[in-house]
Protein backbone atom coordinates (compact mmCIF):
# COMPACT_ATOMS: atom_id res chain seq x y z
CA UNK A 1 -8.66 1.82 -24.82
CA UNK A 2 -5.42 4.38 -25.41
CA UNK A 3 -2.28 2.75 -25.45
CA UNK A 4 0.92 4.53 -23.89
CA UNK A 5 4.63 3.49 -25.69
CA UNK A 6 5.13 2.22 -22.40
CA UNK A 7 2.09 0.05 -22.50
CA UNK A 8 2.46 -1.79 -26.39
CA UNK A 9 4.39 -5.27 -26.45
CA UNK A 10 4.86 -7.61 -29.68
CA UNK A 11 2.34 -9.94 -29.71
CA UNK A 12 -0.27 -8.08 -29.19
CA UNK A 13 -2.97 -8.23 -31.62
CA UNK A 14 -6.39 -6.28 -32.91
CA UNK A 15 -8.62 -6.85 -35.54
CA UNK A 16 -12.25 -5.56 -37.46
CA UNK A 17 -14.21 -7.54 -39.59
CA UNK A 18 -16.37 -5.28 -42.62
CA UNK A 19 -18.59 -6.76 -45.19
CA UNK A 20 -18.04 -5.34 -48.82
CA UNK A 21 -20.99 -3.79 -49.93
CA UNK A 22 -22.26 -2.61 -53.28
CA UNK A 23 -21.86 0.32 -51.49
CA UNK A 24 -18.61 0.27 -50.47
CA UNK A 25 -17.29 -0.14 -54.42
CA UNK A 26 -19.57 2.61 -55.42
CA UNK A 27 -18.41 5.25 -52.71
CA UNK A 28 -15.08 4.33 -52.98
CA UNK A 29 -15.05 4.40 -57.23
CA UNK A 30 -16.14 8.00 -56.71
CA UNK A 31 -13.86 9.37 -53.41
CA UNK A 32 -10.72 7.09 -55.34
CA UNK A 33 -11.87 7.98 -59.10
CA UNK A 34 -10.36 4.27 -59.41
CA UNK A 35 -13.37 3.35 -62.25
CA UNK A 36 -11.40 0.20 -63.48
CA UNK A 37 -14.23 -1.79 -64.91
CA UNK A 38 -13.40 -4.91 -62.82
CA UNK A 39 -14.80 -2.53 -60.18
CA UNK A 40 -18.27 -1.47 -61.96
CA UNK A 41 -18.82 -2.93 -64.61
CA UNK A 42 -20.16 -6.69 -64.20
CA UNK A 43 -20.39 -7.53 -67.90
CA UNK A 44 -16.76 -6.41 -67.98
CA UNK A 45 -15.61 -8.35 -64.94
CA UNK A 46 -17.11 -11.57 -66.32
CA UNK A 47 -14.88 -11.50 -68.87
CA UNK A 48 -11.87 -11.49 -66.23
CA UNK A 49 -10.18 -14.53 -64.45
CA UNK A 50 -11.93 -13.11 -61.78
CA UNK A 51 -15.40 -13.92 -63.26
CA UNK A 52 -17.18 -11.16 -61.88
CA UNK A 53 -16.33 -7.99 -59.86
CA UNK A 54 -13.95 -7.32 -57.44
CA UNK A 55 -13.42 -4.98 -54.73
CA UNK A 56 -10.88 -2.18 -54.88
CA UNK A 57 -7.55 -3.87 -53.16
CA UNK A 58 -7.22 -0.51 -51.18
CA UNK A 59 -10.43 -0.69 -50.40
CA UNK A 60 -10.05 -3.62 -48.40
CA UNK A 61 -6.85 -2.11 -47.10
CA UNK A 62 -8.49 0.56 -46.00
CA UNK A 63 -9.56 -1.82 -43.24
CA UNK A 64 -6.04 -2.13 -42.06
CA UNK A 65 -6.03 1.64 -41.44
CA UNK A 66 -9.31 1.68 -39.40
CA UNK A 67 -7.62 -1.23 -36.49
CA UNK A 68 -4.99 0.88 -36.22
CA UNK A 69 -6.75 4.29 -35.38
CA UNK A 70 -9.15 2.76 -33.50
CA UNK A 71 -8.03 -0.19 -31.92
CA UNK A 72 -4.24 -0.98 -31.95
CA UNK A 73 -2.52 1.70 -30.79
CA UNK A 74 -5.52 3.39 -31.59
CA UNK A 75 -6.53 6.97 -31.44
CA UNK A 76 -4.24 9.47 -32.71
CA UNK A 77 -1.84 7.19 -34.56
CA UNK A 78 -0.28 8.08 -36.74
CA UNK A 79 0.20 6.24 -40.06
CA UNK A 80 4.16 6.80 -41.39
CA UNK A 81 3.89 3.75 -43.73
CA UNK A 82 2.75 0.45 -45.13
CA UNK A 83 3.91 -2.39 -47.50
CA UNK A 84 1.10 -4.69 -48.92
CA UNK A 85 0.89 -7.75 -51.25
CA UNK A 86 -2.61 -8.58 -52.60
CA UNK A 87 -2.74 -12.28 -52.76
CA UNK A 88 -6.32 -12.99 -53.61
CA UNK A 89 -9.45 -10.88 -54.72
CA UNK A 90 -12.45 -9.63 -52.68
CA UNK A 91 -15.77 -9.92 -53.83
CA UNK A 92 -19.01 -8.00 -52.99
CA UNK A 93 -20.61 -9.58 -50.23
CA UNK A 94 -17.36 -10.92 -48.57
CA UNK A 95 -16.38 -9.84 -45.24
CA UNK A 96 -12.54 -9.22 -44.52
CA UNK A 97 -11.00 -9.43 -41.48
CA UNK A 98 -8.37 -6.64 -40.92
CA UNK A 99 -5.69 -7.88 -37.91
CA UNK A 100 -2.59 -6.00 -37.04
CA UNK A 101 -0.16 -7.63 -34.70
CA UNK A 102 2.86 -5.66 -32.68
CA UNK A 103 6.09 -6.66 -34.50
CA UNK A 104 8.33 -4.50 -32.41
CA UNK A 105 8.21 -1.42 -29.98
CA UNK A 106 10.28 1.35 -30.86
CA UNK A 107 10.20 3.24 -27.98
CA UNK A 108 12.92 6.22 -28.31
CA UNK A 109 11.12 6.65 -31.43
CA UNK A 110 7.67 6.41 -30.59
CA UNK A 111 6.87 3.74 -33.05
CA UNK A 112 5.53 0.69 -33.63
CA UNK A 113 6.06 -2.02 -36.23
CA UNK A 114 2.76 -4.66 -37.23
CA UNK A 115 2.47 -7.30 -39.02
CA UNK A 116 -1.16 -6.55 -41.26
CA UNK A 117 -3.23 -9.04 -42.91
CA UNK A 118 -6.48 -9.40 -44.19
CA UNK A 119 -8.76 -12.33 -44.46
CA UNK A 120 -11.29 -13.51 -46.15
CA UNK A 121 -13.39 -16.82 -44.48
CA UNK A 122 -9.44 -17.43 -43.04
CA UNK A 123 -7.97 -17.11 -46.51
CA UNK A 124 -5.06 -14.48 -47.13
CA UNK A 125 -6.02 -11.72 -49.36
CA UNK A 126 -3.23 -8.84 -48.01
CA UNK A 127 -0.60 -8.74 -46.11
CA UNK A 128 2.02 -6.69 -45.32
CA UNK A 129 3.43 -4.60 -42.91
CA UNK A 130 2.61 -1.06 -41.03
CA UNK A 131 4.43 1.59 -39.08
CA UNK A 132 3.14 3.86 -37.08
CA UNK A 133 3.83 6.74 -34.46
CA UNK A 134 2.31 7.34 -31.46
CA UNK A 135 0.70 10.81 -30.78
């Protein structure tokens, strides 16, 4: 669906769900050049208080970006900014849940204000907050 300013109302809510692949930290090691070890490198990782490897955070924040072109407001938004607080790490093989929520309609402006978060099995592992602009 494409939403119209007139349309969007706090409260209203979209998310995605992706699985983290091997894949996933691969590609995105090589499109980011983010090689951190804790990435890549599971004898490194172990070594970590993570105990193994973890995903990129922006990886999984990534997901936040794909709700909001393609769900909520959706096509031809445009991203003006973002705050985010990584609260717990993703691990291959987890799936996150990316959910955006309408904080507040800025009409005159064209812009809209979410609340972001990202799960994993219901637990917090970003949140933050988004703005965007309407095409």
């Amino acid at each position: 669906m494409t939403y119209t300013i007139e349309t969007l109302q706090p409260g209203m809510s979209a998310s995605t769900a992706k699985t983290v692949t091997e894949a996933d930290i691969i590609l995105f090691s090589g499109v980011s050049t983010d090689v951190n070890p804790v990435h890549i490198d599971e004898a490194f990782a172990a070594t970590t208080p993570f105990g193994g490897r973890i995903a990129h955070g922006m990886l999984s924040a990534s997901f936040i970006s794909a709700v909001l072109a393609n769900k909520l407001p959706g096509p031809g938004t445009i991203y003006l900014g973002q705050t985010l607080r990584f609260k717990a790490p993703v691990k291959p093989g987890d799936t996150v849940t990316a959910t955006v929520t309408i904080k507040e309609v800025v009409a005159a402006k064209k812009r809209i204000i979410l609340d972001t978060v990202c799960t994993v099995n219901g637990k917090v592992v970003i949140e933050g907050e988004a703005t965007t602009m309407l095409p």
